[in-house]
Protein backbone atom coordinates (compact mmCIF):
# COMPACT_ATOMS: atom_id res chain seq x y z
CA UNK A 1 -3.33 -11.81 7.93
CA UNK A 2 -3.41 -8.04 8.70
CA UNK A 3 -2.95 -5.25 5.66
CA UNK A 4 -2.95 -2.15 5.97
CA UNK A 5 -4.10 0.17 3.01
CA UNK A 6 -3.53 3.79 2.12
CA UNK A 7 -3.88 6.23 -0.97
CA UNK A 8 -4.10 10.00 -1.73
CA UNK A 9 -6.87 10.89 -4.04
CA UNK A 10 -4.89 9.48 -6.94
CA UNK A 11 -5.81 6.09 -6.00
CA UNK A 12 -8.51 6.67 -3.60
CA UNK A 13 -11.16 4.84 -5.68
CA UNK A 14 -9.08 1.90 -6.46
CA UNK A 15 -8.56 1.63 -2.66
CA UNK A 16 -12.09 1.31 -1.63
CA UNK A 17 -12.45 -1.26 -4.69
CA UNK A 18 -9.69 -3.75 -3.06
CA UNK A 19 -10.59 -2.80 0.50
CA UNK A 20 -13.73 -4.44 0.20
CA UNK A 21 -12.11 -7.90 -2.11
CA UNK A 22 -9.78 -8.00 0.64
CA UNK A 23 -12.28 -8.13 3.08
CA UNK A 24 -14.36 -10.56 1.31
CA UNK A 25 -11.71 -12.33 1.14
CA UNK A 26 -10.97 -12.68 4.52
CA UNK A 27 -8.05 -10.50 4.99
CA UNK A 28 -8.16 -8.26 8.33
CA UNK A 29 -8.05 -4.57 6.19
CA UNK A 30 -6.67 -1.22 8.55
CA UNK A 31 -7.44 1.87 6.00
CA UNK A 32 -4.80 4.18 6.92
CA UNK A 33 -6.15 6.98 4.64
CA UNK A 34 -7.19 8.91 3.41
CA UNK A 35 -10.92 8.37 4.89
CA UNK A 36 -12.75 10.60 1.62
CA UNK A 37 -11.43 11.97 -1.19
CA UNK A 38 -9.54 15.05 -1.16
CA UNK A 39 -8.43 16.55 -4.28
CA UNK A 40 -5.97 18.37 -2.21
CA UNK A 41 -4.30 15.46 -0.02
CA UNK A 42 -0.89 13.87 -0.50
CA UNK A 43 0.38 10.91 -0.45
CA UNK A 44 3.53 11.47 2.10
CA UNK A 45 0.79 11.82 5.10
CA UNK A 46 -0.92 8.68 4.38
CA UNK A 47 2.25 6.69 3.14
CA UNK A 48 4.81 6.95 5.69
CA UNK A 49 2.21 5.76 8.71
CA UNK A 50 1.36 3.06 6.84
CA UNK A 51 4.96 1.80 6.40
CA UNK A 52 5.90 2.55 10.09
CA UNK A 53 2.55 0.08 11.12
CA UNK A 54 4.09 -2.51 8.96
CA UNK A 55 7.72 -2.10 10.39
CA UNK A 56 6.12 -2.35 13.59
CA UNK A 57 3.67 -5.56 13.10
CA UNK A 58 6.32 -8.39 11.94
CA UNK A 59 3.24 -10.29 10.66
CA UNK A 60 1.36 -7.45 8.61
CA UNK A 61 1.96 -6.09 4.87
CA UNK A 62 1.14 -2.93 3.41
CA UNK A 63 -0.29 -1.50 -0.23
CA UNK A 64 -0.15 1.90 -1.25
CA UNK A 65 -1.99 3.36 -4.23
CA UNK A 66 -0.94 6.61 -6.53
CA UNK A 67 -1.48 7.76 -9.56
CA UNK A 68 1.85 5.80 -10.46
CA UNK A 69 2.71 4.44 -7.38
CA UNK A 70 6.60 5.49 -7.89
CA UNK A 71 6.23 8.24 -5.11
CA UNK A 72 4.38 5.89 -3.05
CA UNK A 73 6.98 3.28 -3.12
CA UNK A 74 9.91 5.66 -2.96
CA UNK A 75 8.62 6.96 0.24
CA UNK A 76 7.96 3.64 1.96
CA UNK A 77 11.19 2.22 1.12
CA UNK A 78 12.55 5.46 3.52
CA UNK A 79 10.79 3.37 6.58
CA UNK A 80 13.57 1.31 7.87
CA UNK A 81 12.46 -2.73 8.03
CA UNK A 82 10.34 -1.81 4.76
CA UNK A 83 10.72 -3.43 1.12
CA UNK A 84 7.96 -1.76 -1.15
CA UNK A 85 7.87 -2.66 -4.51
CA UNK A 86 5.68 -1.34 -7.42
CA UNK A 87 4.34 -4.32 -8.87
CA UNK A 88 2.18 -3.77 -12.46
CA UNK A 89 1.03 -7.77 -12.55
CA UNK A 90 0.92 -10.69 -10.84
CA UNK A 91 4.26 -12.35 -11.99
CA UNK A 92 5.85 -8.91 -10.43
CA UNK A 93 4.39 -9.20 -7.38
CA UNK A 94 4.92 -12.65 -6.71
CA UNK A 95 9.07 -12.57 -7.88
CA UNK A 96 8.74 -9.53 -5.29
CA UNK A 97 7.30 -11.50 -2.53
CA UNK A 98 9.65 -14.83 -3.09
CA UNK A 99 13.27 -13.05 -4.08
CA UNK A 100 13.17 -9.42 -2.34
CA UNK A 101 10.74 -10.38 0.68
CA UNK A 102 8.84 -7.35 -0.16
CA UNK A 103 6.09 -5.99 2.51
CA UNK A 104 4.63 -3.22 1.12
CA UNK A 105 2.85 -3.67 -2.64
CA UNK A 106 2.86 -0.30 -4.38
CA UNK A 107 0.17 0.09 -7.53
CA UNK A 108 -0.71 2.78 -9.66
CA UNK A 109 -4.03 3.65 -10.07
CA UNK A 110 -3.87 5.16 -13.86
């Protein structure tokens, strides 16, 4: 299975974290960004590619990491095809998979 990852320097640690479980894991892992941390990037340029990949790639899914990951899922859901949903445990994340089909996992770093 194919997901793709992305964060602004909110959540830029917390990506590289759960890059490499995913990996070890066995999950195929496409970091969309950002590639170091950048006090100064946000999360619009990272977020939006990463939600037209998904859109694109029927078999894929998404996360996106913030500070919150409100603005993150906000601007995913603007990707036509894409259900993001910010998910703060498992039991969210799961009811979000099963009843709203959701592609795109949204988390907040803080």
């Amino acid at each position: 299975m194919k997901v793709f990852i992305a964060s602004d320097h909110g959540g830029f640690e917390y990506k590289e974290e759960l890059k490499k479980f995913l990996k070890d894991k066995g999950y195929e892992v496409e970091d969309m960004g950002n590639s170091k941390f950048d006090p100064e990037d946000d999360y619009p340029d990272f977020v939006f590619p990463l939600a037209k990949k998904v859109s694109q790639d029927g078999g894929s899914f998404g996360i996106v990491i913030g500070r919150s990951g409100n603005g993150e899922a906000i601007a995913a859901n603007k990707v036509k095809g894409i259900r993001a949903a910010l998910c703060l445990n498992e039991e969210m994340a799961q009811k979000a998979r099963e009843h709203n089909d959701a592609n795109i996992l949204s988390l907040g770093a803080d």
